[in-house]
Protein backbone atom coordinates (compact mmCIF):
# COMPACT_ATOMS: atom_id res chain seq x y z
CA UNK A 1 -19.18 23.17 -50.17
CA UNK A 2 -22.47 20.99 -51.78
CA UNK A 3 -25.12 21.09 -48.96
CA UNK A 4 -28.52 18.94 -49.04
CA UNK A 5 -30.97 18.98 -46.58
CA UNK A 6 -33.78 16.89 -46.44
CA UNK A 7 -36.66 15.95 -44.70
CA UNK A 8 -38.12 12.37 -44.34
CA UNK A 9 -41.81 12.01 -43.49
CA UNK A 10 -42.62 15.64 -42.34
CA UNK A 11 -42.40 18.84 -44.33
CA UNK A 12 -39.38 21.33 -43.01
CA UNK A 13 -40.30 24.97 -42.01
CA UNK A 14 -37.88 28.06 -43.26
CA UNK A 15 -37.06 28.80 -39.21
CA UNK A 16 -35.65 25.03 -38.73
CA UNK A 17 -33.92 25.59 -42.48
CA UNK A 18 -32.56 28.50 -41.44
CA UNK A 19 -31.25 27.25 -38.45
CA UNK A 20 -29.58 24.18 -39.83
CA UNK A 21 -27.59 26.38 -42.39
CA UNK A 22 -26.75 28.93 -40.14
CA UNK A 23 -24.80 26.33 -38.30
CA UNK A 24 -23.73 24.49 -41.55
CA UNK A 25 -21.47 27.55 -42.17
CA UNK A 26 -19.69 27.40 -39.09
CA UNK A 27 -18.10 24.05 -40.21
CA UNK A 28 -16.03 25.86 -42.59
CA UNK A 29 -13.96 27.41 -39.50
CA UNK A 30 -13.24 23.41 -38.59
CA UNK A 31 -12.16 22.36 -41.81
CA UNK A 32 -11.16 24.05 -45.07
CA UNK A 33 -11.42 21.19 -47.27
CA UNK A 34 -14.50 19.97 -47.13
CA UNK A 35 -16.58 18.87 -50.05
CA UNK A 36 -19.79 18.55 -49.36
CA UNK A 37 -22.40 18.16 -46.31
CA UNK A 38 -25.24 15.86 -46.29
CA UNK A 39 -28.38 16.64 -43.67
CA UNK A 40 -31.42 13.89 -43.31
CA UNK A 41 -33.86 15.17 -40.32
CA UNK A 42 -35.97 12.01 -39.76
CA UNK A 43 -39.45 11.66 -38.06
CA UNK A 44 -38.90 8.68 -36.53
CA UNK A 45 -41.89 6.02 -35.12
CA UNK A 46 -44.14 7.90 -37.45
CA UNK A 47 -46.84 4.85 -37.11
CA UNK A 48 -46.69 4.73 -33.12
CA UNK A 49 -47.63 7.70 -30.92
CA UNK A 50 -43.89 8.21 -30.34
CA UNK A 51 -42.30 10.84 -32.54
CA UNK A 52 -38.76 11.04 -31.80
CA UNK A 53 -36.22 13.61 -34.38
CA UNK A 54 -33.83 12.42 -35.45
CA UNK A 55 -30.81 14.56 -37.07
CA UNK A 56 -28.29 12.91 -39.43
CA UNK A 57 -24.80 14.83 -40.46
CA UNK A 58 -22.60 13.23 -43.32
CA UNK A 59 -19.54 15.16 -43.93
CA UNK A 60 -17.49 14.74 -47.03
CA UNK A 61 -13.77 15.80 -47.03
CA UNK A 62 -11.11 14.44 -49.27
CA UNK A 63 -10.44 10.60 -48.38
CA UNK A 64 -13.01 11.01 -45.43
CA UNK A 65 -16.64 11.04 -44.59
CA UNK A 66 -17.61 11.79 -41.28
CA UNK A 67 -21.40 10.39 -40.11
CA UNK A 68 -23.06 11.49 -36.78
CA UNK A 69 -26.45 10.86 -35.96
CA UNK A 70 -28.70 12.24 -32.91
CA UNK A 71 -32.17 12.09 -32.06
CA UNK A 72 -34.06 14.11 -29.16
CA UNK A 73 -37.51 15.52 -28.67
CA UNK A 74 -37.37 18.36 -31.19
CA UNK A 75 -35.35 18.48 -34.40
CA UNK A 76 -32.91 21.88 -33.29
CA UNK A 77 -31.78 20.07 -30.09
CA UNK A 78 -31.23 17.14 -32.31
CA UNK A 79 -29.35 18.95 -34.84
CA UNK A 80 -27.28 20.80 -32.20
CA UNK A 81 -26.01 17.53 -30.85
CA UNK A 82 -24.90 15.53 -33.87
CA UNK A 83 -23.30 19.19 -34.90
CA UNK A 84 -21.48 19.34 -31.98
CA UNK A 85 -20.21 15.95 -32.11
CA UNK A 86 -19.49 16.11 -36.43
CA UNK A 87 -16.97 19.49 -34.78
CA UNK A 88 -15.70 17.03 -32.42
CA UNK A 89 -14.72 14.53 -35.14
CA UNK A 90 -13.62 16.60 -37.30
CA UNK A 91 -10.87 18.25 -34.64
CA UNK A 92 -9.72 14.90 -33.58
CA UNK A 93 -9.07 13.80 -37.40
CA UNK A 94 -6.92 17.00 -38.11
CA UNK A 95 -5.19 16.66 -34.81
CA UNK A 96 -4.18 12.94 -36.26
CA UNK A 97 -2.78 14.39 -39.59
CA UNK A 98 -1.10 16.67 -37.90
CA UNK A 99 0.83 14.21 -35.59
């Protein structure tokens, strides 16, 4: 599994790194084919006074991509909930092979 994380106009820490792969490995339990994971966290509104996170999850699996996108007040909660939902798209498409 290819994983890239990037950060768009801010510099990611190693505890917010370390938090996104942590959960990055977990997707493996959901899927056992996939190719390759693609992370963007975005500081969003960077010229106004509002900052808002924003977490992007691309998901690569053979004749699939998955995309969820989230934003919040800090990057983790962000994260969390486009992870959560990238799980929950990824059950629903194996429960439509399988049926």
């Amino acid at each position: 599994m290819n994983v890239q994380i990037q950060a768009v106009h801010f510099e990611a820490d190693g505890k917010l790194m370390e938090h996104v792969n942590k959960k990055l490995e977990k997707l493996k339990t959901f899927h056992d084919r996939i190719i390759g994971v693609d992370v963007y966290l975005v500081l969003d509104n960077v010229a106004h006074n509002i900052k808002d996170k924003v977490a992007e999850i691309k998901v690569y699996v053979p004749k699939h991509s998955f995309f969820v996108k989230h934003q919040s007040k800090t990057f983790e909660e962000s994260f969390d909930l486009a992870f959560n939902s990238m799980v929950n798209r990824i059950k629903r498409q194996k429960e439509k092979a399988i049926a």
